[in-house]
C-alpha atoms as a PDB file:
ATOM      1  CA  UNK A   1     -17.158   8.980  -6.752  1.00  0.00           C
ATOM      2  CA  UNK A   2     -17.008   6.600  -9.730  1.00  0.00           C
ATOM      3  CA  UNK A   3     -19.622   3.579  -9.819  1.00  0.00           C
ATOM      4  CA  UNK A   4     -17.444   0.703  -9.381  1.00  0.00           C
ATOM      5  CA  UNK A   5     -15.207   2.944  -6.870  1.00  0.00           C
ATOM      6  CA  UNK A   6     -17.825   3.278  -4.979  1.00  0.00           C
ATOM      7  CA  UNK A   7     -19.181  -0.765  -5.105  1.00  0.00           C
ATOM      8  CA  UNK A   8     -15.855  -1.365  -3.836  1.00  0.00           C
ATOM      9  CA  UNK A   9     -15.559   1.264  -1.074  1.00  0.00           C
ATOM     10  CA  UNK A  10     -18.905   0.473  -0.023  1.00  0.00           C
ATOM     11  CA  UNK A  11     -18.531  -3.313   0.181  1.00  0.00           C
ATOM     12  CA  UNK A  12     -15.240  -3.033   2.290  1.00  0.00           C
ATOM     13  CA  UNK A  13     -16.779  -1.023   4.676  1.00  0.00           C
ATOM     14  CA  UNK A  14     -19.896  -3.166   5.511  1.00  0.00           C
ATOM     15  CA  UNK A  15     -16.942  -5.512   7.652  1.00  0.00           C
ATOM     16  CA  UNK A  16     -14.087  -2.438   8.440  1.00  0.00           C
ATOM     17  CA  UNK A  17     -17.036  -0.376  10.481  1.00  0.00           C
ATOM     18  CA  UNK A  18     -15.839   3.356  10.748  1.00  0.00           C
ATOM     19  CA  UNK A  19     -12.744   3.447   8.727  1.00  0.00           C
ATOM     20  CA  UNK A  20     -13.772   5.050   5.557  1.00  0.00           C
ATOM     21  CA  UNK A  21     -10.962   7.035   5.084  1.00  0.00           C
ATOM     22  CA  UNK A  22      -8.389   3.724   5.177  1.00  0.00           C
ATOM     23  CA  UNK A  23     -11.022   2.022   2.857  1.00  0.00           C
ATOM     24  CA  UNK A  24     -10.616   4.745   0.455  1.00  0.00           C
ATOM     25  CA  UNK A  25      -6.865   5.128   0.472  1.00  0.00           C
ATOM     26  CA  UNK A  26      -6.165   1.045   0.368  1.00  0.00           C
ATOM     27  CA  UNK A  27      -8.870   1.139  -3.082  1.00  0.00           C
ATOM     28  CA  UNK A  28      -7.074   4.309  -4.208  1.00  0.00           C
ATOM     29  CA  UNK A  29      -3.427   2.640  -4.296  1.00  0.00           C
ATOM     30  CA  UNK A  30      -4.627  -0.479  -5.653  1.00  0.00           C
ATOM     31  CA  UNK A  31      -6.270   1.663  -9.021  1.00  0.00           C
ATOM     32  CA  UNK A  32      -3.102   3.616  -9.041  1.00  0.00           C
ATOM     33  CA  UNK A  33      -1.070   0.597  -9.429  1.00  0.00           C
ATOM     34  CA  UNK A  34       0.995   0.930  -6.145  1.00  0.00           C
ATOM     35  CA  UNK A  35       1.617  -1.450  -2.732  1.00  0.00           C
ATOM     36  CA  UNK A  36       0.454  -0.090   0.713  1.00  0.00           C
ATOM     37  CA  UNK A  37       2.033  -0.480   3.913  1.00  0.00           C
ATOM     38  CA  UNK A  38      -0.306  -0.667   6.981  1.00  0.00           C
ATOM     39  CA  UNK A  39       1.405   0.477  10.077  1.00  0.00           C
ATOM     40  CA  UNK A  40      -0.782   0.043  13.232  1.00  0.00           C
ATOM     41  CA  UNK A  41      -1.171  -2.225  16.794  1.00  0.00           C
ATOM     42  CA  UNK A  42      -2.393  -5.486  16.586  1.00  0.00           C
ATOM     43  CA  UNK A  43      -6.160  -6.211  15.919  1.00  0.00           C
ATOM     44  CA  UNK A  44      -7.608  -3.097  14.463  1.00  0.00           C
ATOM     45  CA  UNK A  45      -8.378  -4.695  11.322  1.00  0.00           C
ATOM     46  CA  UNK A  46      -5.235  -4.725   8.754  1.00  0.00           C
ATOM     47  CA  UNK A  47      -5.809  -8.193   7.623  1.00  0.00           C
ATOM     48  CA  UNK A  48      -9.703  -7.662   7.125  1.00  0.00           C
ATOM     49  CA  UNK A  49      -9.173  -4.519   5.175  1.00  0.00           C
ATOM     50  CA  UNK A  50      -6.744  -6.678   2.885  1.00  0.00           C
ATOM     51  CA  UNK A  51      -8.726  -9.715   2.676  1.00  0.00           C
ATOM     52  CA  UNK A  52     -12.091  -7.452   1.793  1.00  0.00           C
ATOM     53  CA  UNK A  53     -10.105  -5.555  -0.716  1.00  0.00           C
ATOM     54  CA  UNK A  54      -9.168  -8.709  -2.902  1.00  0.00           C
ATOM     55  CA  UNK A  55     -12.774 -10.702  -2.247  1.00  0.00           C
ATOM     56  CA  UNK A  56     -14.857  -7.241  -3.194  1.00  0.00           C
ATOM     57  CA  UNK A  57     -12.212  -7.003  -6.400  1.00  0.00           C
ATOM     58  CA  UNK A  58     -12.541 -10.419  -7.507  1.00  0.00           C
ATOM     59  CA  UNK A  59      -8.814 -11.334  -7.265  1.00  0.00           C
ATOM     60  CA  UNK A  60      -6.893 -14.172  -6.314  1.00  0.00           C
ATOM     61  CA  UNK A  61      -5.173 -13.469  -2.548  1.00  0.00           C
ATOM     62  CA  UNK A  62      -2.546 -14.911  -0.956  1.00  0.00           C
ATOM     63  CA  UNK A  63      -1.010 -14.437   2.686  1.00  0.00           C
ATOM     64  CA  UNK A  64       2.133 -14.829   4.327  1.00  0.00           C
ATOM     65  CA  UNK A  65       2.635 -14.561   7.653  1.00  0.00           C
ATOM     66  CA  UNK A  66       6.439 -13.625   8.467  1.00  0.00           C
ATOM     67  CA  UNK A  67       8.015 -14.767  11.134  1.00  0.00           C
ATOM     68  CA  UNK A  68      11.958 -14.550  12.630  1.00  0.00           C
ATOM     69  CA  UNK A  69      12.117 -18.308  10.639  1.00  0.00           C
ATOM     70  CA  UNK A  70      10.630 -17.710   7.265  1.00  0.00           C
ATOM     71  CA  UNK A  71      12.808 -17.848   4.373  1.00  0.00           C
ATOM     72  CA  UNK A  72      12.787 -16.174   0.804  1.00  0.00           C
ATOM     73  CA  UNK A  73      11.666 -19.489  -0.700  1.00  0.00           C
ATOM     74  CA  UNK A  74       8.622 -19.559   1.389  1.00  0.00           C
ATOM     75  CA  UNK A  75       7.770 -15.955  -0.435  1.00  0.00           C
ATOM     76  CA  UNK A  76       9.353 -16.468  -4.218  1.00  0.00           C
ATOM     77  CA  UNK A  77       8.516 -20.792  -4.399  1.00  0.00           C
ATOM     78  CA  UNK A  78      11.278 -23.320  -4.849  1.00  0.00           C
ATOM     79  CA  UNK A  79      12.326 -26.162  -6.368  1.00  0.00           C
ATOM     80  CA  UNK A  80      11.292 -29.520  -5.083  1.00  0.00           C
ATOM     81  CA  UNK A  81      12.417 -33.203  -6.396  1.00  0.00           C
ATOM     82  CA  UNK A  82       9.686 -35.303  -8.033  1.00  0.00           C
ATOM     83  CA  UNK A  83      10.300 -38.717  -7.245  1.00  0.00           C
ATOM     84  CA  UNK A  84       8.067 -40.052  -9.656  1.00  0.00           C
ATOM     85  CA  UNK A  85       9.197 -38.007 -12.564  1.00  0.00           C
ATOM     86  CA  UNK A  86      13.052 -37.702 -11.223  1.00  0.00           C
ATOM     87  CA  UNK A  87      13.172 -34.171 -12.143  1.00  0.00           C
ATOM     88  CA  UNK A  88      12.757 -30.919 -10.134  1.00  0.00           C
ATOM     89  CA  UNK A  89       9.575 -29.219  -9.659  1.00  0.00           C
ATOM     90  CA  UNK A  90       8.785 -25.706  -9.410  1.00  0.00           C
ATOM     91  CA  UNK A  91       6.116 -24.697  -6.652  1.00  0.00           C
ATOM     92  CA  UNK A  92       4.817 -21.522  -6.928  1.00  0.00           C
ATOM     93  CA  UNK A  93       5.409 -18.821  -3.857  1.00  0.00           C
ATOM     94  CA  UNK A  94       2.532 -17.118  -2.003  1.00  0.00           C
ATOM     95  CA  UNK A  95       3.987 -13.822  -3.596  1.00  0.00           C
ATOM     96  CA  UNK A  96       2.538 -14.882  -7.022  1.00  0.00           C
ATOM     97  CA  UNK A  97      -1.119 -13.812  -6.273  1.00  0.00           C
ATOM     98  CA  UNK A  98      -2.951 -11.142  -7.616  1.00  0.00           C
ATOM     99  CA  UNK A  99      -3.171  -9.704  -4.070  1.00  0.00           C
ATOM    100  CA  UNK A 100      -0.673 -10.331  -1.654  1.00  0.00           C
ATOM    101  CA  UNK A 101      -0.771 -10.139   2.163  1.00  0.00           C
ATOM    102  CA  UNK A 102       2.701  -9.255   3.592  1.00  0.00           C
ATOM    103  CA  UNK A 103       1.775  -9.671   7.261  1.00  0.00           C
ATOM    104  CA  UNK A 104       3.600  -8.298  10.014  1.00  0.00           C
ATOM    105  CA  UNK A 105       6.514  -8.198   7.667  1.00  0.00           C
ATOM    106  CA  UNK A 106       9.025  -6.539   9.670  1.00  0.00           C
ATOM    107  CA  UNK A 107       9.592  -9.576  11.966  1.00  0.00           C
ATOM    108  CA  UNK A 108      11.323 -11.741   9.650  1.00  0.00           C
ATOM    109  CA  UNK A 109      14.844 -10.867   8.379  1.00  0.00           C
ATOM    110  CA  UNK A 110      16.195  -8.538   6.015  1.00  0.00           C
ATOM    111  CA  UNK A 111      17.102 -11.221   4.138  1.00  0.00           C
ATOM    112  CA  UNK A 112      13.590 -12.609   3.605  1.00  0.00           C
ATOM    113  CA  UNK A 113      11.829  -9.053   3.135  1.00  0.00           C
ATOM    114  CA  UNK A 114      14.332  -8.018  -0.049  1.00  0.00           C
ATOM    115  CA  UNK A 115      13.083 -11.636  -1.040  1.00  0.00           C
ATOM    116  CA  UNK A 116       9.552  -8.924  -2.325  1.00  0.00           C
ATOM    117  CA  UNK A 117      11.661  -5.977  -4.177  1.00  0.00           C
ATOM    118  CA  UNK A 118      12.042  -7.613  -7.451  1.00  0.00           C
ATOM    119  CA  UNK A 119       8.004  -8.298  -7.372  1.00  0.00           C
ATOM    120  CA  UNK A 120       6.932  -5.137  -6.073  1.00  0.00           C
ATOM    121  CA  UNK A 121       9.234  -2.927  -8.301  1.00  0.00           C
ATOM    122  CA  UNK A 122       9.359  -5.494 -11.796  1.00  0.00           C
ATOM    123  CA  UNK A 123       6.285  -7.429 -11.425  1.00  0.00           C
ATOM    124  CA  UNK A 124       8.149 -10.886 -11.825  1.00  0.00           C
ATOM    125  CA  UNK A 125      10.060 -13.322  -9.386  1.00  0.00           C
ATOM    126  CA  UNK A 126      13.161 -14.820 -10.207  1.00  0.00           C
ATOM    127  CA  UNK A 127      13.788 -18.113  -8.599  1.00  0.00           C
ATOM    128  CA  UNK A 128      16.623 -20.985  -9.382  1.00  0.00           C
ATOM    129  CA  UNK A 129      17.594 -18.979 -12.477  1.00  0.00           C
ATOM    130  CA  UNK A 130      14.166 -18.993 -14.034  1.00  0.00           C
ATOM    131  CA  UNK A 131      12.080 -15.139 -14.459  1.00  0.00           C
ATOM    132  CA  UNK A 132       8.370 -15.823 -13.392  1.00  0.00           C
ATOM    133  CA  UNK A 133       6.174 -12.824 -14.368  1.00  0.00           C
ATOM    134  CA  UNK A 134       3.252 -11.644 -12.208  1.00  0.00           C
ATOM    135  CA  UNK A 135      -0.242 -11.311 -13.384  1.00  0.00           C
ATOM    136  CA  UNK A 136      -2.108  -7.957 -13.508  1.00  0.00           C
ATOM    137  CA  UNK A 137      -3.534  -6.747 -11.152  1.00  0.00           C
ATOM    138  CA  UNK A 138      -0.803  -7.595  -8.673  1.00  0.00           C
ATOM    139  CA  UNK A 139      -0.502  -5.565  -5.424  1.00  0.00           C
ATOM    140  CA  UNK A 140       1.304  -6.087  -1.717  1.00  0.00           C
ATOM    141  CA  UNK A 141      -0.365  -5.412   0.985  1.00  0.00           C
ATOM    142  CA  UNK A 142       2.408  -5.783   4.136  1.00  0.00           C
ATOM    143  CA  UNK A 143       0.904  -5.089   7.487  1.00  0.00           C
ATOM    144  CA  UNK A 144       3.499  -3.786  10.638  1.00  0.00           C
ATOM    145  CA  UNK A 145       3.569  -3.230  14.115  1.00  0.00           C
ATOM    146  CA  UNK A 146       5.086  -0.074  15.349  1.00  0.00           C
ATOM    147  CA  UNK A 147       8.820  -0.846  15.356  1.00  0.00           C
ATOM    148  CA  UNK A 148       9.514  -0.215  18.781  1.00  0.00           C
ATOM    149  CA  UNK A 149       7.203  -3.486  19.616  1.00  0.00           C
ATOM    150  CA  UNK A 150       9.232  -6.591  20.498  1.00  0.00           C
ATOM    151  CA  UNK A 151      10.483  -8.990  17.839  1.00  0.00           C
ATOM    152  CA  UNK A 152      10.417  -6.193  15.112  1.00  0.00           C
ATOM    153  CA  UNK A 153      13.182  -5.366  12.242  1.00  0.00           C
ATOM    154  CA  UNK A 154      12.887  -1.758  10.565  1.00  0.00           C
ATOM    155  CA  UNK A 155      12.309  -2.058   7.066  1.00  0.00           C
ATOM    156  CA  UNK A 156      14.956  -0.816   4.738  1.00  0.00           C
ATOM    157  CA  UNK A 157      14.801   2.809   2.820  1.00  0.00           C
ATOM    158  CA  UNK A 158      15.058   0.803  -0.354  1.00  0.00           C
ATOM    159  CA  UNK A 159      11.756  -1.427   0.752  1.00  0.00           C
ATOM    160  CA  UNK A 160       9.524   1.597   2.274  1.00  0.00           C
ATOM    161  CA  UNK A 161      10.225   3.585  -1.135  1.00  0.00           C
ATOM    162  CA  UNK A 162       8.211   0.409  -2.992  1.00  0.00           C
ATOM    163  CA  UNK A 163       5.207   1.126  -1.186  1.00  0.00           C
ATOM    164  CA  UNK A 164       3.277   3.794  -2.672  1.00  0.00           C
ATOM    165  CA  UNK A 165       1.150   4.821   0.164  1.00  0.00           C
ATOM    166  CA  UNK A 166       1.559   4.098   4.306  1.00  0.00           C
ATOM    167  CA  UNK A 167      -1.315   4.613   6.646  1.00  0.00           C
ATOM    168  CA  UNK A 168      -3.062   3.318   9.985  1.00  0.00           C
ATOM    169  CA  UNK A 169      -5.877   2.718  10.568  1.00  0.00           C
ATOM    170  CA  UNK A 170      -6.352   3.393  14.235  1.00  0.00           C
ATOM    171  CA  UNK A 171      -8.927   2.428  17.424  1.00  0.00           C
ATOM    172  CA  UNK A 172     -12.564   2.530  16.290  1.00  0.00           C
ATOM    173  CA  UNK A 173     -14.614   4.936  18.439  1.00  0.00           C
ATOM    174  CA  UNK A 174     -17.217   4.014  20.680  1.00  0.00           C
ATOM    175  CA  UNK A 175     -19.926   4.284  18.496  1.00  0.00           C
ATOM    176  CA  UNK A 176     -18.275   2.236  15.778  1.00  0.00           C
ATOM    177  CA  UNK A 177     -16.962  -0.559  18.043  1.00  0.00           C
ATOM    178  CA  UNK A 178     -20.129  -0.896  19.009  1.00  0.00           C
ATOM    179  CA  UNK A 179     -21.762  -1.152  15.769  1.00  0.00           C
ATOM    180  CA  UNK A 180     -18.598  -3.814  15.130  1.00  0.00           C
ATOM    181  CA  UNK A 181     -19.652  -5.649  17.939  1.00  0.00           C
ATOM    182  CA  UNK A 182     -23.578  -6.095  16.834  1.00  0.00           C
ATOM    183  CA  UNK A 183     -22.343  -7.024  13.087  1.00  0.00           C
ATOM    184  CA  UNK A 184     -19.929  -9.882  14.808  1.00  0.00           C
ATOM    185  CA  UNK A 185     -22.902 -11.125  16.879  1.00  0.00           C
ATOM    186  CA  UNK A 186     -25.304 -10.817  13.986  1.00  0.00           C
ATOM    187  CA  UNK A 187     -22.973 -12.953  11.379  1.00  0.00           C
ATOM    188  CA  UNK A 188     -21.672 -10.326   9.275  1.00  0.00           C
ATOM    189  CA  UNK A 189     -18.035 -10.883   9.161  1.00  0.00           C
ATOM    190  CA  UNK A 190     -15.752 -10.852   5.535  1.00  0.00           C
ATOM    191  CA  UNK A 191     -16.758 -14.394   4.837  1.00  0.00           C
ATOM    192  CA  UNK A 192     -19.975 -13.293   4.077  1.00  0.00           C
ATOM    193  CA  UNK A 193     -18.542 -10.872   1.443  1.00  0.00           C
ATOM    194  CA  UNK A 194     -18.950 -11.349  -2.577  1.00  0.00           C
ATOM    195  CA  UNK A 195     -17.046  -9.694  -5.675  1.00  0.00           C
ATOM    196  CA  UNK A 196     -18.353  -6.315  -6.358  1.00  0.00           C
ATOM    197  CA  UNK A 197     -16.483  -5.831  -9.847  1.00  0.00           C
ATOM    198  CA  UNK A 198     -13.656  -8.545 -11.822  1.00  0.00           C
ATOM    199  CA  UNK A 199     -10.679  -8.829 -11.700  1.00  0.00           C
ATOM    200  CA  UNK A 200     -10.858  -7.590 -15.493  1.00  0.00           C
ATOM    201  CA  UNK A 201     -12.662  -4.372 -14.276  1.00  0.00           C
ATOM    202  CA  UNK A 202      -9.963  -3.483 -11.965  1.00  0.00           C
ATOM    203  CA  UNK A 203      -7.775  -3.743 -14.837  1.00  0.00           C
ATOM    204  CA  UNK A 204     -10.020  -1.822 -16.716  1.00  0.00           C
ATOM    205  CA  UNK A 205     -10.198   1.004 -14.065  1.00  0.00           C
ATOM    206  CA  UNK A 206      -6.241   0.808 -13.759  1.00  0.00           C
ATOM    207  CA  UNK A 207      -6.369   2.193 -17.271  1.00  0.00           C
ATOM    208  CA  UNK A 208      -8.946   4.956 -16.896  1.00  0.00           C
ATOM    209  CA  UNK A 209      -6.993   5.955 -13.728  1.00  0.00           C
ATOM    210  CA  UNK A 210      -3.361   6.557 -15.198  1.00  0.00           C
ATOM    211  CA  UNK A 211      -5.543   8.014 -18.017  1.00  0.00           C
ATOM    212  CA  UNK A 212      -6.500  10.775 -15.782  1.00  0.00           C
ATOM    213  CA  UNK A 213      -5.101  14.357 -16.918  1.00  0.00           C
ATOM    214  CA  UNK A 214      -2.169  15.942 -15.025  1.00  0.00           C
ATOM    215  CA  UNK A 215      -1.422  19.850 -16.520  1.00  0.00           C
ATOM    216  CA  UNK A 216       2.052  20.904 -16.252  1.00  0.00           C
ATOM    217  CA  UNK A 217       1.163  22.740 -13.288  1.00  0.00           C
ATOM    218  CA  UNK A 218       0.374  20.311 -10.701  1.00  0.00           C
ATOM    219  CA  UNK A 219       2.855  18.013 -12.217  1.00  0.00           C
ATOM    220  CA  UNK A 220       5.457  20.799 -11.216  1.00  0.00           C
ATOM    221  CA  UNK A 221       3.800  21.765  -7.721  1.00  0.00           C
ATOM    222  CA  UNK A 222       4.178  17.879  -7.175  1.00  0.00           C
ATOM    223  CA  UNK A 223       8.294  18.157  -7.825  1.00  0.00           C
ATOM    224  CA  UNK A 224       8.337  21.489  -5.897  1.00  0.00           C
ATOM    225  CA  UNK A 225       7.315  19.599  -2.849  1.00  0.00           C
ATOM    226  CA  UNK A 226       8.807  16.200  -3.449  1.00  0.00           C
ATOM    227  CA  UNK A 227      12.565  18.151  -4.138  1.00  0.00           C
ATOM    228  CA  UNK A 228      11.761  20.046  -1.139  1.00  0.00           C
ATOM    229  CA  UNK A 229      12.366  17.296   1.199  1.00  0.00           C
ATOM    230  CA  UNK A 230      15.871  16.891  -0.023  1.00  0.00           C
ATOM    231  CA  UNK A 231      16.700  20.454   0.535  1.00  0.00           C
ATOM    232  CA  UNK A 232      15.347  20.759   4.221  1.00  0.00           C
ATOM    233  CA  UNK A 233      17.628  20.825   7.045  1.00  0.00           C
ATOM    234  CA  UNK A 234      15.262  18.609   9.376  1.00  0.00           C
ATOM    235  CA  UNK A 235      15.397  15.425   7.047  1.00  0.00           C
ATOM    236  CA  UNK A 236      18.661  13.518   6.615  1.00  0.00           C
ATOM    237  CA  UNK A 237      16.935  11.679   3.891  1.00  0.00           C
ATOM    238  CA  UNK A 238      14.620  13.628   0.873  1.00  0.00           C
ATOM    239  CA  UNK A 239      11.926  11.615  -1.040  1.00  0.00           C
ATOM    240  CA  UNK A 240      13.562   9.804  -4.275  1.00  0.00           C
ATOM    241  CA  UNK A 241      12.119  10.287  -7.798  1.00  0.00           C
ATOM    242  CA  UNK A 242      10.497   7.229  -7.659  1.00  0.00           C
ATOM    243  CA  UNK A 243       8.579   9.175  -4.705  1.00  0.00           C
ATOM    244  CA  UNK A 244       7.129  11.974  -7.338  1.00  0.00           C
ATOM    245  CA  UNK A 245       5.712   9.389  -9.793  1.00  0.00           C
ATOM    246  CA  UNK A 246       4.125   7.632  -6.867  1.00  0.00           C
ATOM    247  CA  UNK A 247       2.315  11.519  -5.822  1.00  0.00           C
ATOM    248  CA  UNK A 248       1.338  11.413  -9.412  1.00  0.00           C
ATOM    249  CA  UNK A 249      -0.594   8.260  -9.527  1.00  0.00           C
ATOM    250  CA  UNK A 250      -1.938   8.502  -6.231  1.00  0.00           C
ATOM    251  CA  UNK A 251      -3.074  12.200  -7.413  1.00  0.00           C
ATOM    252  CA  UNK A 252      -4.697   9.989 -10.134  1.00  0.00           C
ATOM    253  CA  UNK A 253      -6.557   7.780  -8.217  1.00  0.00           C
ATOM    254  CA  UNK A 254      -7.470  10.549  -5.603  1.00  0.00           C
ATOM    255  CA  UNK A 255      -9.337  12.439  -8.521  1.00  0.00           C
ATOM    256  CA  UNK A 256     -10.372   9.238 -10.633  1.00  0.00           C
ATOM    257  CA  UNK A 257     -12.270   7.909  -7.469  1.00  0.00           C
ATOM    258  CA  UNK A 258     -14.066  11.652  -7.093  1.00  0.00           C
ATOM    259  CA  UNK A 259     -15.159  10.962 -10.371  1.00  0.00           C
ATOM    260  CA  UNK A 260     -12.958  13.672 -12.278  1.00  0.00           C
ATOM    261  CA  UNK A 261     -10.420  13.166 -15.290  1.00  0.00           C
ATOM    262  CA  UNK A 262      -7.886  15.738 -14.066  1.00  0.00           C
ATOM    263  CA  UNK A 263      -5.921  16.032 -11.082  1.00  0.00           C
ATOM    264  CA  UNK A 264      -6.461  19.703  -8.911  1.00  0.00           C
ATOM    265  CA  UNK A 265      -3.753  20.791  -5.900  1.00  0.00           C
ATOM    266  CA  UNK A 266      -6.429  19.650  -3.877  1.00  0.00           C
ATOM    267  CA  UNK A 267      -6.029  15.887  -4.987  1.00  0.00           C
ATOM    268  CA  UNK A 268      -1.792  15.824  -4.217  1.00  0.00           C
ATOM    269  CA  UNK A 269      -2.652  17.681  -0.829  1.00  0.00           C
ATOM    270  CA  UNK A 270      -5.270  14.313  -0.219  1.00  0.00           C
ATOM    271  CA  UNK A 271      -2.211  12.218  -1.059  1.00  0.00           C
ATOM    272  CA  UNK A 272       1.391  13.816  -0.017  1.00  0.00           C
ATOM    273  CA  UNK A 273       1.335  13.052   3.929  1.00  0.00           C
ATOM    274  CA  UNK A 274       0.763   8.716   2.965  1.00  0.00           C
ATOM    275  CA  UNK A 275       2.919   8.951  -0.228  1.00  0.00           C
ATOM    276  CA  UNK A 276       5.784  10.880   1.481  1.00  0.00           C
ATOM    277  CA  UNK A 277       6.087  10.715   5.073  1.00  0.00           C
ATOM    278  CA  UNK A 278       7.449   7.314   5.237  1.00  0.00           C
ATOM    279  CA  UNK A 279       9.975   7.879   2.722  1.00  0.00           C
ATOM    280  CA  UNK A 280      11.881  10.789   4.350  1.00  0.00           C
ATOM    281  CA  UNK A 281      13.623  10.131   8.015  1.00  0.00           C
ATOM    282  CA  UNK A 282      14.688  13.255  10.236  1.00  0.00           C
ATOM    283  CA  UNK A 283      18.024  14.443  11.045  1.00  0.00           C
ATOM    284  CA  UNK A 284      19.606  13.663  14.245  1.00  0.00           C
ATOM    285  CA  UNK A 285      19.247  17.357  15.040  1.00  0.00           C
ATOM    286  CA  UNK A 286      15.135  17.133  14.354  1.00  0.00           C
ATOM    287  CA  UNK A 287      15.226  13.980  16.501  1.00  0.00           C
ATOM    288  CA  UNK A 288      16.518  15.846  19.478  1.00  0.00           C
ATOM    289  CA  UNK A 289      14.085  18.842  18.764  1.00  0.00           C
ATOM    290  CA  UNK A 290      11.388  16.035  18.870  1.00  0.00           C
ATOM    291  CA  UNK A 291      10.144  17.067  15.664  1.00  0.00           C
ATOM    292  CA  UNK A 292       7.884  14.554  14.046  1.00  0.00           C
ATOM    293  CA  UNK A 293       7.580  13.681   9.772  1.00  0.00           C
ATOM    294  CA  UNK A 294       4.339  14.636   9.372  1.00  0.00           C
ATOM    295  CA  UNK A 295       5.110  18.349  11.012  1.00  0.00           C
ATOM    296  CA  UNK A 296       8.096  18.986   8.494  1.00  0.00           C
ATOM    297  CA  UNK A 297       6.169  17.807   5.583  1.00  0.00           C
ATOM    298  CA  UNK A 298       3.021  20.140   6.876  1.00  0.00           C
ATOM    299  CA  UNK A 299       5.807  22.871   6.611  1.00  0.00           C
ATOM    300  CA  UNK A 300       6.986  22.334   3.348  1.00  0.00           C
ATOM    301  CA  UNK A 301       3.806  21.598   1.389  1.00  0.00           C
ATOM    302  CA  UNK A 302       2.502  25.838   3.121  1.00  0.00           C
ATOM    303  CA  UNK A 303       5.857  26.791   1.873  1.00  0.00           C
ATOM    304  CA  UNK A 304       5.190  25.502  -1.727  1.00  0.00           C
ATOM    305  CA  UNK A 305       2.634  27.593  -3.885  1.00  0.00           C
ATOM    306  CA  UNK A 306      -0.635  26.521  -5.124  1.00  0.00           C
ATOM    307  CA  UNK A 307      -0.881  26.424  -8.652  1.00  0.00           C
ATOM    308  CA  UNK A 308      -4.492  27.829  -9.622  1.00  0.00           C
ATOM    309  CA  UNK A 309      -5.783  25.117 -11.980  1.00  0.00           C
END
């Protein structure tokens, strides 16, 4: 893996025991320049993993909780009145961070989660007619709870599609919990975490990852599968286009953090189950079969051939 990759992964892991594989993906979409979405049950360590990510980075890190009551202006800032100066004062949102935590975003309102599109697609917040741009490196991390949990809103298509990658992170096993369990006795918890890299480095590596060579070949296999998905009779909803530049950079990342500079089948394989299976929904006729995303997607990414790079 490369150096600074690895600083990363490695510090992130010292407080999210037995999860290497969620470590890896989280560092992998923030070099590629996308948002992640972490879909699990409460308390298996979403907010650690996105608080350790953005102390080991050396970024700034904001968090809003979202709840049924929070509104848009809590996310974007608003305008308050200064008494002293009798004009109105802009206060910043928590959205304008380098890395933002989203959590348990689908329990607020519709309303209040489309407040993030226009910073997770255009990098910039528009608030009481004024265009605020975001610093680089800027990334949302939005935590969930399985929507069939009480209190919960599904996200819209149009909101999932912004996240590059989606993954859980799951129940520790018994080995791990235990190891948790003698680091939370001993001290070791993500306050005792330091910067690994800067915030300039990340930048740095952002380059060097969309730097990464793509031949025509694996840029096609990755539209074969991606226009796949709107041809197949199970899903009532294909992956967008937006969808096949998101395999690409997280085909990027996956071979930038291996320490290559070019991207093998092997690398969108790695990728296409967290870029794509939360983009598609089944058909109503899949739904009854009791087909599941992940099972369709298997299907079409064996029906697509390997390019030999």
């Amino acid at each position: 893996m490369n150096n600074k990759a690895v600083s990363i992964t490695d510090n992130i892991n010292k407080v999210l025991v037995g999860k290497p594989e969620a470590v890896k993906f989280a560092v992998m979409t923030f070099l590629a320049g996308g948002h992640l979405l972490l879909e699990d049950v409460p308390g298996v360590g979403k907010t650690t993993l996105a608080n350790a990510l953005a102390v080991s980075s050396g970024c700034d890190f904001s968090r809003i909780q979202f709840t049924p009551d929070t509104l848009p202006g809590d996310v974007t800032g608003t305008s308050v009145y200064d008494m002293k100066s009798g004009n109105f004062r802009f206060i910043k949102g928590a959205v304008m961070s380098n890395i933002v935590l989203a959590d348990e975003i689908n329990r607020t309102s519709p309303k209040t989660q489309a407040s993030l599109l226009e910073a997770m697609e255009e990098k910039q917040v528009t608030a009481d007619g004024k265009t605020y741009h975001l610093e680089d490196p800027f990334m949302v991390i939005a935590t969930q709870n399985p929507s069939d949990f009480l209190g919960t809103y599904n996200l819209p298509e149009a909101q999932l599609d912004r996240f590059m990658m989606r993954i859980s992170i799951g129940y520790p096993g018994f080995d791990d919990e235990k190891k948790m369990a003698e680091n939370f006795l001993a001290g070791v918890t993500r306050e005792v975490l330091m910067p690994v890299v800067t915030r300039e480095d990340i930048i740095e590596m952002r380059c060097q990852t969309a730097a990464v060579k793509i031949v025509p070949d694996v840029s096609s296999y990755i539209v074969s599968i991606v226009s796949a998905t709107r041809e197949n009779e199970k899903l009532r909803l294909g992956a967008s286009p937006r969808a096949t530049l998101a395999m690409i950079r997280a085909s990027q990342a996956c071979a930038y953090i291996s320490g290559r500079d070019y991207v093998t089948p092997d690398d969108v394989q790695n990728v296409v189950y967290s870029v794509l299976c939360h983009r598609v929904a089944l058909s109503s006729q899949a739904k009854m079969e009791k087909a599941d995303v992940h099972s369709v997607i298997e299907r079409i990414v064996h029906k697509i051939g390997v390019p030999v790079v």
